[in-house]
PDB file of N, CA and C in Angstrom:
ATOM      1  N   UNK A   1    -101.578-133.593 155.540  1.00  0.00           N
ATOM      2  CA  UNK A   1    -100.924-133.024 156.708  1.00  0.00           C
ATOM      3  C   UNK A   1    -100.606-131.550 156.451  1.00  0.00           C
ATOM      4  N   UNK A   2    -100.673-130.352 157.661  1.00  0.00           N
ATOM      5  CA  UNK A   2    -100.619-129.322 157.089  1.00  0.00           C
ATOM      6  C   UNK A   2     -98.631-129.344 157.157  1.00  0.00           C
ATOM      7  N   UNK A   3     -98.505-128.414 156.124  1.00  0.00           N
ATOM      8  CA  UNK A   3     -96.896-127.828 156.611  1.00  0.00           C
ATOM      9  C   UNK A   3     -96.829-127.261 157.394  1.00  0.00           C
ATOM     10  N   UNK A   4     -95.594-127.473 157.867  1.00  0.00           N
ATOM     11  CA  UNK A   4     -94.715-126.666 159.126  1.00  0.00           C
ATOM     12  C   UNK A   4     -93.369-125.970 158.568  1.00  0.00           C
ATOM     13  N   UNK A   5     -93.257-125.378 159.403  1.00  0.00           N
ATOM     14  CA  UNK A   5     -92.016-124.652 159.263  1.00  0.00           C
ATOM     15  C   UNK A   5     -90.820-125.209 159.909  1.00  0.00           C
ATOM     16  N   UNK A   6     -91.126-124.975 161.250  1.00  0.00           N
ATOM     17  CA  UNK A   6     -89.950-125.907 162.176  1.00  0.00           C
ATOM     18  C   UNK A   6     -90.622-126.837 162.153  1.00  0.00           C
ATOM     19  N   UNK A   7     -89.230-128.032 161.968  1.00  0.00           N
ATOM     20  CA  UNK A   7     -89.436-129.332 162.138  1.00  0.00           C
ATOM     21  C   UNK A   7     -89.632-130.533 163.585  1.00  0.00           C
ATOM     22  N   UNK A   8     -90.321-131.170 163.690  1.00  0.00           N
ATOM     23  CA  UNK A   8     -90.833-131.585 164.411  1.00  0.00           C
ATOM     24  C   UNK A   8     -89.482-131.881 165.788  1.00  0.00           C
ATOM     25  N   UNK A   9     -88.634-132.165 165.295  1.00  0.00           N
ATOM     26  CA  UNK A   9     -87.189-132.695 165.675  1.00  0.00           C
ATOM     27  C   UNK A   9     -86.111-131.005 166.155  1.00  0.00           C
ATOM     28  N   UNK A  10     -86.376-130.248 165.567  1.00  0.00           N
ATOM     29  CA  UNK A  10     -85.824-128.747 165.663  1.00  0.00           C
ATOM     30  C   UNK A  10     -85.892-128.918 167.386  1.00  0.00           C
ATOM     31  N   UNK A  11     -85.027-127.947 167.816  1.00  0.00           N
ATOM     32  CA  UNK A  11     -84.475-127.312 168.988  1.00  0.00           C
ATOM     33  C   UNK A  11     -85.345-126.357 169.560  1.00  0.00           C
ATOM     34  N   UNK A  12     -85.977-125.705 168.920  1.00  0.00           N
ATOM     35  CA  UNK A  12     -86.993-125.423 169.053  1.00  0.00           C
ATOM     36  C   UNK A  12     -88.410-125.823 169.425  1.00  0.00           C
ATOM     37  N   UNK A  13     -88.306-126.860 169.038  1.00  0.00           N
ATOM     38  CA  UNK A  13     -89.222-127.911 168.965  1.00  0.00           C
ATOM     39  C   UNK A  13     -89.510-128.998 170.805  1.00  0.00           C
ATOM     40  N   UNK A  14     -87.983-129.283 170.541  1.00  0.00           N
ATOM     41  CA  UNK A  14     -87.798-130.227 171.597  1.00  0.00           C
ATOM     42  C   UNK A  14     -86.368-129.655 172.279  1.00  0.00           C
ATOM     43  N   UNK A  15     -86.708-128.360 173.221  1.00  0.00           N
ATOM     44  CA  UNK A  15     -85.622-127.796 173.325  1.00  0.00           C
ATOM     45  C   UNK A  15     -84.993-128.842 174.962  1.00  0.00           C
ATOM     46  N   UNK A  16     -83.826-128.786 175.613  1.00  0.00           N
ATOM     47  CA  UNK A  16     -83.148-129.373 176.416  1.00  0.00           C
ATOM     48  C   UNK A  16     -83.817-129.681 177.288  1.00  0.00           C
ATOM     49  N   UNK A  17     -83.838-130.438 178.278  1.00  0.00           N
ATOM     50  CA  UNK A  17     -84.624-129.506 179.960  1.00  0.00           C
ATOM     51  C   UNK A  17     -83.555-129.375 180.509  1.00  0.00           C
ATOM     52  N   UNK A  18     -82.797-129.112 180.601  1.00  0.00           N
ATOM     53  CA  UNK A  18     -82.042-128.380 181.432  1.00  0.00           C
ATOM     54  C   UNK A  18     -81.751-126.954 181.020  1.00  0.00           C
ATOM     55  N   UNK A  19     -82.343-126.049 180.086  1.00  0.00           N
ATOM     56  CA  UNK A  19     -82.789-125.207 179.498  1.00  0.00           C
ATOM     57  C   UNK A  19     -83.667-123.797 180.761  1.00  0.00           C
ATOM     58  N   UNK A  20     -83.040-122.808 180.940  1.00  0.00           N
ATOM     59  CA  UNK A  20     -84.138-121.743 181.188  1.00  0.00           C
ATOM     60  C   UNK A  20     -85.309-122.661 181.363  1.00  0.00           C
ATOM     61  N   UNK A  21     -86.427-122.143 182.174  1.00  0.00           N
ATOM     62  CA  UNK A  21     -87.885-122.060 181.540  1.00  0.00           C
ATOM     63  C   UNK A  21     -87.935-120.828 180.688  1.00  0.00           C
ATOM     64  N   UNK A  22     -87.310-119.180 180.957  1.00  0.00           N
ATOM     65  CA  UNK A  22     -87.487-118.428 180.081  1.00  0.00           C
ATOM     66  C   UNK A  22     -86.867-118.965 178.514  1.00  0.00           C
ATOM     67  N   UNK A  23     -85.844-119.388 178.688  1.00  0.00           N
ATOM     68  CA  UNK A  23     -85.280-120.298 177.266  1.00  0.00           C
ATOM     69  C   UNK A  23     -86.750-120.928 176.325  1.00  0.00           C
ATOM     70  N   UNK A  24     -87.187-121.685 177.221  1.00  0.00           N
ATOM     71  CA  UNK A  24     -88.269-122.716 176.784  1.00  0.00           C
ATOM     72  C   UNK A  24     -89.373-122.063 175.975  1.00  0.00           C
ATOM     73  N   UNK A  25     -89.676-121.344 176.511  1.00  0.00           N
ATOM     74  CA  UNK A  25     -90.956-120.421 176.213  1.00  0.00           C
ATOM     75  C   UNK A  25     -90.505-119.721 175.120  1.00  0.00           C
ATOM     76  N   UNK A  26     -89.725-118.765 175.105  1.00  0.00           N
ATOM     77  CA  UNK A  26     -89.316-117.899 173.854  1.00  0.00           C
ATOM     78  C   UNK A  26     -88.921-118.995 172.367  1.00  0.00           C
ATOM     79  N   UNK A  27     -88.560-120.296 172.761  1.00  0.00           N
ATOM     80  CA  UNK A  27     -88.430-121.205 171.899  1.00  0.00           C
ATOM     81  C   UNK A  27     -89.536-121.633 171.222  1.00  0.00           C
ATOM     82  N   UNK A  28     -90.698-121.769 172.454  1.00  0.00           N
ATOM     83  CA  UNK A  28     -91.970-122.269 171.734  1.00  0.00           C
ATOM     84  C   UNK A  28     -92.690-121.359 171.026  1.00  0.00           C
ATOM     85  N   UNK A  29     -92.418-119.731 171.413  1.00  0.00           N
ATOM     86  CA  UNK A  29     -93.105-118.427 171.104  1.00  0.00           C
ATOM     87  C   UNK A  29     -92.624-118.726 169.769  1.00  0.00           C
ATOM     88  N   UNK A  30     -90.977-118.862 169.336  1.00  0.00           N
ATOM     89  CA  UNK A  30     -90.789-118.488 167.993  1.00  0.00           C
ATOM     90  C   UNK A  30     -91.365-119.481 167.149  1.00  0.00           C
ATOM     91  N   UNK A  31     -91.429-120.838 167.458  1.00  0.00           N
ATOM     92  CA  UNK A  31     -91.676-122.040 166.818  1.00  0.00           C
ATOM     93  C   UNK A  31     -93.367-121.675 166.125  1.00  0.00           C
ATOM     94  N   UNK A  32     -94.342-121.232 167.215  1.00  0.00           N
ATOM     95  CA  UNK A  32     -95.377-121.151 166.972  1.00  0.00           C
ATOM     96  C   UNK A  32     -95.585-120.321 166.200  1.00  0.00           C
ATOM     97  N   UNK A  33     -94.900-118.817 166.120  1.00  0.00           N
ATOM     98  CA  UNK A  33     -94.853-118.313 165.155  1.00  0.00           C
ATOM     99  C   UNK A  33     -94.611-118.323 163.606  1.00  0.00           C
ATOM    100  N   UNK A  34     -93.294-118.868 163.445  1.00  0.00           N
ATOM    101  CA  UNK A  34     -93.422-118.959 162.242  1.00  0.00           C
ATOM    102  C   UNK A  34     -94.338-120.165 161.478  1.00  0.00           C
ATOM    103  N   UNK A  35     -94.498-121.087 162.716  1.00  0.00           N
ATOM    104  CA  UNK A  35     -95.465-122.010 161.862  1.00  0.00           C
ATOM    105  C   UNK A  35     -96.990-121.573 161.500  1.00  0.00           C
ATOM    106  N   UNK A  36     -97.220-120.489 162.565  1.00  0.00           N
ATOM    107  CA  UNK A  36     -98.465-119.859 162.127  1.00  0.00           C
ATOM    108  C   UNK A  36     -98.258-119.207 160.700  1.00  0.00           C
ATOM    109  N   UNK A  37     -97.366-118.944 160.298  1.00  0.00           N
ATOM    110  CA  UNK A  37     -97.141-117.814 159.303  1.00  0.00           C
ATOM    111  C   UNK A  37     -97.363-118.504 158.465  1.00  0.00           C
ATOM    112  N   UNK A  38     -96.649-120.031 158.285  1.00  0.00           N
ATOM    113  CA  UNK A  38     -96.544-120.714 156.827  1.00  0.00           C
ATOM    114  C   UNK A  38     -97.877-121.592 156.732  1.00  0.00           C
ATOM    115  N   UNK A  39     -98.866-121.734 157.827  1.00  0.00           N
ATOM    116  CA  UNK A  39     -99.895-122.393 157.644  1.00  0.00           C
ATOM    117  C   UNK A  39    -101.112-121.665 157.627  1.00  0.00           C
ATOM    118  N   UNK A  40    -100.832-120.130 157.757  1.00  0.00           N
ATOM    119  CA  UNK A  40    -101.568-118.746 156.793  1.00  0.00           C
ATOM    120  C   UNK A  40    -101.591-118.935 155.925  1.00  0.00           C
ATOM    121  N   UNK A  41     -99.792-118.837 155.195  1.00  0.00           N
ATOM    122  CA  UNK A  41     -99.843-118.321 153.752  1.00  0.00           C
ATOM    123  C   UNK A  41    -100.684-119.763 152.587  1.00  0.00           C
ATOM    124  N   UNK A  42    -100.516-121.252 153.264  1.00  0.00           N
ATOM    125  CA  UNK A  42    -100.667-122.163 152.468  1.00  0.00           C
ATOM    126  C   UNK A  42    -101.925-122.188 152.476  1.00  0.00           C
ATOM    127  N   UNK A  43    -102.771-121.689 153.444  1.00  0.00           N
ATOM    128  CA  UNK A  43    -103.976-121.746 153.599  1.00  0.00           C
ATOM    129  C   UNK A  43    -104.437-120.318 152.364  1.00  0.00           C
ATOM    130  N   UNK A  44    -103.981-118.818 152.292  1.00  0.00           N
ATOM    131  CA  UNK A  44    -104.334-118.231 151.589  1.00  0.00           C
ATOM    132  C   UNK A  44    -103.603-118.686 150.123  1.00  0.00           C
ATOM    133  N   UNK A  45    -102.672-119.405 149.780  1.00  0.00           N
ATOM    134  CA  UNK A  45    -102.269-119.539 148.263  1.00  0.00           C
ATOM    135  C   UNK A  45    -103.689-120.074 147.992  1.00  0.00           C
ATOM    136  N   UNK A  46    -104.051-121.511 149.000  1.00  0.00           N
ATOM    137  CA  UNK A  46    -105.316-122.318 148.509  1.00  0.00           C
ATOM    138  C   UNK A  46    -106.386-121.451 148.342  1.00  0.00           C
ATOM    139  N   UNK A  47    -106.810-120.678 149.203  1.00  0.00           N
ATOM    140  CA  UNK A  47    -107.954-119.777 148.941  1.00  0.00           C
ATOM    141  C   UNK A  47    -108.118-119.143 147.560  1.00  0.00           C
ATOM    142  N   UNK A  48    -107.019-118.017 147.754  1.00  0.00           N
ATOM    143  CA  UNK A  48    -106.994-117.728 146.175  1.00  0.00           C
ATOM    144  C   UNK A  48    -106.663-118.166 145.100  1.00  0.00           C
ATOM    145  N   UNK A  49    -106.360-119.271 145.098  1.00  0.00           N
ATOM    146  CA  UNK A  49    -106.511-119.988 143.957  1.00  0.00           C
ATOM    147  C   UNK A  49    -107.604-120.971 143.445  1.00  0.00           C
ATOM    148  N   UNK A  50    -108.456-120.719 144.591  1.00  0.00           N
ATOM    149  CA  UNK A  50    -110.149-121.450 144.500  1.00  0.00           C
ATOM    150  C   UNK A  50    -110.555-120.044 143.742  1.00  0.00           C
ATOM    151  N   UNK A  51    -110.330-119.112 144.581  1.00  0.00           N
ATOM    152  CA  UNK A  51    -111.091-118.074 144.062  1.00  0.00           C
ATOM    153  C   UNK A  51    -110.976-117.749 142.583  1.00  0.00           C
ATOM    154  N   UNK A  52    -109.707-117.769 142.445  1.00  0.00           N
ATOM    155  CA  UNK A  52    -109.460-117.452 140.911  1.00  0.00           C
ATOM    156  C   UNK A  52    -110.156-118.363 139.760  1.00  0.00           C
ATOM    157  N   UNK A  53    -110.049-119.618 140.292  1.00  0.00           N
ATOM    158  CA  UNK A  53    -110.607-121.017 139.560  1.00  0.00           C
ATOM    159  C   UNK A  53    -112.137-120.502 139.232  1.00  0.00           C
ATOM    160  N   UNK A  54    -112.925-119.641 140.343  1.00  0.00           N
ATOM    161  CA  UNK A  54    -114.139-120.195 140.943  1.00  0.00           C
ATOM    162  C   UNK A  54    -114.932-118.934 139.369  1.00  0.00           C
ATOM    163  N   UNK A  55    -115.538-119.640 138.625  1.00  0.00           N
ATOM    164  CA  UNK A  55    -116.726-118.675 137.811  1.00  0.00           C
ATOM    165  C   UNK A  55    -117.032-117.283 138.475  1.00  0.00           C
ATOM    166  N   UNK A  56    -118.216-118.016 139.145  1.00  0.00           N
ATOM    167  CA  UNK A  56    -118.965-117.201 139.950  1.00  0.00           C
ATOM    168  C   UNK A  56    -117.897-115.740 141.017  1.00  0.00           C
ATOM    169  N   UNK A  57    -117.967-115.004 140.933  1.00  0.00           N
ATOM    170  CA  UNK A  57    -117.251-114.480 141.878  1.00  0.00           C
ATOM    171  C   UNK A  57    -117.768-113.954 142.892  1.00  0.00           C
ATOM    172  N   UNK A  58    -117.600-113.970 144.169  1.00  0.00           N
ATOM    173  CA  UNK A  58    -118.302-113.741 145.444  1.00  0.00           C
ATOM    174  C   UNK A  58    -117.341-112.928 146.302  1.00  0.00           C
ATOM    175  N   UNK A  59    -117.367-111.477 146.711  1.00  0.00           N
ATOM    176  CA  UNK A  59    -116.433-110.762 147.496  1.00  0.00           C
ATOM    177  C   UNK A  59    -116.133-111.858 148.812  1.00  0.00           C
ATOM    178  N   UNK A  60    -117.288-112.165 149.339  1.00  0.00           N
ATOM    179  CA  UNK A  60    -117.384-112.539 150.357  1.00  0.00           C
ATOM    180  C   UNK A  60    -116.337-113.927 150.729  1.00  0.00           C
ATOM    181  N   UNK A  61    -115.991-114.434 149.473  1.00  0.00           N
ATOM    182  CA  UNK A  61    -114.817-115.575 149.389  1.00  0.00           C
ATOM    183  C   UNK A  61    -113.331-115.211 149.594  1.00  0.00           C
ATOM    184  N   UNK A  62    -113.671-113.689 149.743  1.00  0.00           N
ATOM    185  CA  UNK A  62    -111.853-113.059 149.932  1.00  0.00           C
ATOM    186  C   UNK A  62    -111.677-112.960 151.253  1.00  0.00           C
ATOM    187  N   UNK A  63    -113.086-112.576 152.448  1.00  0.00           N
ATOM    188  CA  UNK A  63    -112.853-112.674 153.680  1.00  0.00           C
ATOM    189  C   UNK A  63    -111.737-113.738 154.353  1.00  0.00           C
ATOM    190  N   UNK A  64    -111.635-115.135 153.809  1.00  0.00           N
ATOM    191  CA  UNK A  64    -110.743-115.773 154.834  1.00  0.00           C
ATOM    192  C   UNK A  64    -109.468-115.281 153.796  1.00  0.00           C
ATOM    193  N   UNK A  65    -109.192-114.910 152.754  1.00  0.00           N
ATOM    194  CA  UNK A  65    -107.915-114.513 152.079  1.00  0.00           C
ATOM    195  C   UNK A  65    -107.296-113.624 152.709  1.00  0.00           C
ATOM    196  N   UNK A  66    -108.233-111.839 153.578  1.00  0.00           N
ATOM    197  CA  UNK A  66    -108.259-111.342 154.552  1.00  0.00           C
ATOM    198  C   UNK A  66    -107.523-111.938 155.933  1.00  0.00           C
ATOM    199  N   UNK A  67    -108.115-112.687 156.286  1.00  0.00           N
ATOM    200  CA  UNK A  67    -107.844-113.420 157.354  1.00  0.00           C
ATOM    201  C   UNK A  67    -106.460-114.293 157.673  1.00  0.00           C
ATOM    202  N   UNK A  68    -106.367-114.660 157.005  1.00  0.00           N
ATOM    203  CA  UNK A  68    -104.885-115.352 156.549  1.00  0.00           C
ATOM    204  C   UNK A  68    -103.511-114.504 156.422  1.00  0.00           C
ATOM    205  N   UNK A  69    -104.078-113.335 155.523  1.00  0.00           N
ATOM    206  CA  UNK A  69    -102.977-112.586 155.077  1.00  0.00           C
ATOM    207  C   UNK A  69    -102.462-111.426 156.110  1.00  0.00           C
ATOM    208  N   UNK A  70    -103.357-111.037 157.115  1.00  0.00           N
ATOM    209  CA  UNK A  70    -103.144-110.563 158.376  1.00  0.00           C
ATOM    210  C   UNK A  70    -102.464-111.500 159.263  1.00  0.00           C
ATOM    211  N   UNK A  71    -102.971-113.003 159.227  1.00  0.00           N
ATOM    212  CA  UNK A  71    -102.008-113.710 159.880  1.00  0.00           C
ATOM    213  C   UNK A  71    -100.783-113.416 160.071  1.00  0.00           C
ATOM    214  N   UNK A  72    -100.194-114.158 158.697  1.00  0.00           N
ATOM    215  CA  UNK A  72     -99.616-113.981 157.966  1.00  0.00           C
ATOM    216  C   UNK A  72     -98.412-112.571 158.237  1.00  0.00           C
ATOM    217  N   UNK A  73     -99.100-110.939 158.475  1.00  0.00           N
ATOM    218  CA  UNK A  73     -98.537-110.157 158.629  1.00  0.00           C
ATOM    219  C   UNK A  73     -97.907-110.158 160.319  1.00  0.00           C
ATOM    220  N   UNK A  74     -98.775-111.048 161.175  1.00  0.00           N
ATOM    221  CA  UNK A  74     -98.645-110.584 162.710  1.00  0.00           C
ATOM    222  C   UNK A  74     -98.169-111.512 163.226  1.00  0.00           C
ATOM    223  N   UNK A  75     -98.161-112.820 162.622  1.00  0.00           N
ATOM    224  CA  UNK A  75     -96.938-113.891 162.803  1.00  0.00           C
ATOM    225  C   UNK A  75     -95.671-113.568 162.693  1.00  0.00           C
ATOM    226  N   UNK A  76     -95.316-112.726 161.392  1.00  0.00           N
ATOM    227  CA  UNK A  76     -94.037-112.320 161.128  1.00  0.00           C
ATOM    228  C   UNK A  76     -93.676-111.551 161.863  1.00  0.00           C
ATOM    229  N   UNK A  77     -94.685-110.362 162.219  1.00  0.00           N
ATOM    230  CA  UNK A  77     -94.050-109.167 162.973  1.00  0.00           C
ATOM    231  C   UNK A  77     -94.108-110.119 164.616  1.00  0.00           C
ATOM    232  N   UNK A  78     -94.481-110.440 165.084  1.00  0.00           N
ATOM    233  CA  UNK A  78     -94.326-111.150 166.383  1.00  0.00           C
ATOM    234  C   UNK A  78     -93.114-112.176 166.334  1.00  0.00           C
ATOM    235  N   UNK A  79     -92.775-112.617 165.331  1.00  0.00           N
ATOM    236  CA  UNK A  79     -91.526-113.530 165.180  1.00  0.00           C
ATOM    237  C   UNK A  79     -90.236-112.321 165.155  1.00  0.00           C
ATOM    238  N   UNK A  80     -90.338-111.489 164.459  1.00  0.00           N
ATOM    239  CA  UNK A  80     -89.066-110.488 164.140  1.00  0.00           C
ATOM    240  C   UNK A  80     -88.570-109.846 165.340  1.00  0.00           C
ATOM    241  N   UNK A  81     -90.034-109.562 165.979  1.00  0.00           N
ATOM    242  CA  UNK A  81     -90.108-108.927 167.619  1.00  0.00           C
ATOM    243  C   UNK A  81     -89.570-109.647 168.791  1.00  0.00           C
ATOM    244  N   UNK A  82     -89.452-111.037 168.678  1.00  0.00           N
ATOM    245  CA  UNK A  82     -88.792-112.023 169.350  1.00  0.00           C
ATOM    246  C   UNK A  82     -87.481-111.924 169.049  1.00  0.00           C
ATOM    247  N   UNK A  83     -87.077-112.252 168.151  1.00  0.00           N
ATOM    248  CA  UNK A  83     -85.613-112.074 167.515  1.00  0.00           C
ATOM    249  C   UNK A  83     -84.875-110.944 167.984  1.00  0.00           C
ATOM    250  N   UNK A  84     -85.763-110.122 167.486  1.00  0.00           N
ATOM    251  CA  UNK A  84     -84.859-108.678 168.047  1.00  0.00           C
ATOM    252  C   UNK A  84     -84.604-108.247 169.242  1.00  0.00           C
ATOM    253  N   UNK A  85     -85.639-108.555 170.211  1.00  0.00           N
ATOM    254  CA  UNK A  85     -86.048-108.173 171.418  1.00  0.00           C
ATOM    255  C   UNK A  85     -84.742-109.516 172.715  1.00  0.00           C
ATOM    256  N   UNK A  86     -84.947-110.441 172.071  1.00  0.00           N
ATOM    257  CA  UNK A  86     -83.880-111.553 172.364  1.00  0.00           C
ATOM    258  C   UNK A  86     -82.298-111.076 172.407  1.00  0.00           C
ATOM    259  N   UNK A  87     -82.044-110.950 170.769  1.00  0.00           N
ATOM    260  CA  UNK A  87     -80.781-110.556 170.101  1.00  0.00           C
ATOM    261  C   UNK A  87     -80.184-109.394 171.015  1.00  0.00           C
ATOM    262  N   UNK A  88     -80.473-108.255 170.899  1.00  0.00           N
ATOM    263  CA  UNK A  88     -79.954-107.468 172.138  1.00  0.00           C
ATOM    264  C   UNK A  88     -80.099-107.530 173.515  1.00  0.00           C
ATOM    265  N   UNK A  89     -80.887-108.220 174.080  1.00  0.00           N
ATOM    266  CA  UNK A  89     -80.537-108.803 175.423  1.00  0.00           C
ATOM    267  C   UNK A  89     -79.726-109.604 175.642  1.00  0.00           C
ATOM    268  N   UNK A  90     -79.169-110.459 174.646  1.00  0.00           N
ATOM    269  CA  UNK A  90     -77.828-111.387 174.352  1.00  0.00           C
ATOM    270  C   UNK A  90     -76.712-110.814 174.333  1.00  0.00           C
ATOM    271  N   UNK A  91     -77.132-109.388 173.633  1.00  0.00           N
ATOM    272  CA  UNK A  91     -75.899-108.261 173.594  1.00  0.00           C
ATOM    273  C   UNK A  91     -75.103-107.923 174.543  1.00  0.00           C
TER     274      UNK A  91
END
């Protein structure tokens, strides 16, 4: 099973209905986010650690390490951007 971040049960997850729809959405925005982030990074630990294992070395095996680790960067920044962008409109 892959990991998650938020848990299946989280508020996030299974937020009220009697909830905003804008509520709803920014809930699922953040949820998806950080779970994208942590099912980047587990996906690039595995990569590079094939790679490292792997004899042979092939540049071309770092492409999805690439791929991941940009995830990885635009999950976070899209999660922080929620937060923040939220947080002072709460203000």
């Amino acid at each position: 099973m892959t990991e998650i971040f938020i848990h299946r049960d989280s508020i996030l997850k299974n937020p009220p209905s009697d909830l905003p729809l804008a509520n709803i959405i920014l809930f699922d925005a953040i949820s998806y986010a950080a779970d994208t982030a942590v099912i980047a990074y587990v996906r690039l630990r595995t990569s590079l650690g094939e790679f490292v294992a792997t004899e042979k070395k092939d540049l071309l095996q770092l492409y999805p390490c690439y791929l991941d680790a940009w995830a990885i960067v635009d999950s976070i920044d899209k999660l922080l951007a929620l937060i923040n962008k939220n947080t002072k409109e709460m203000q």
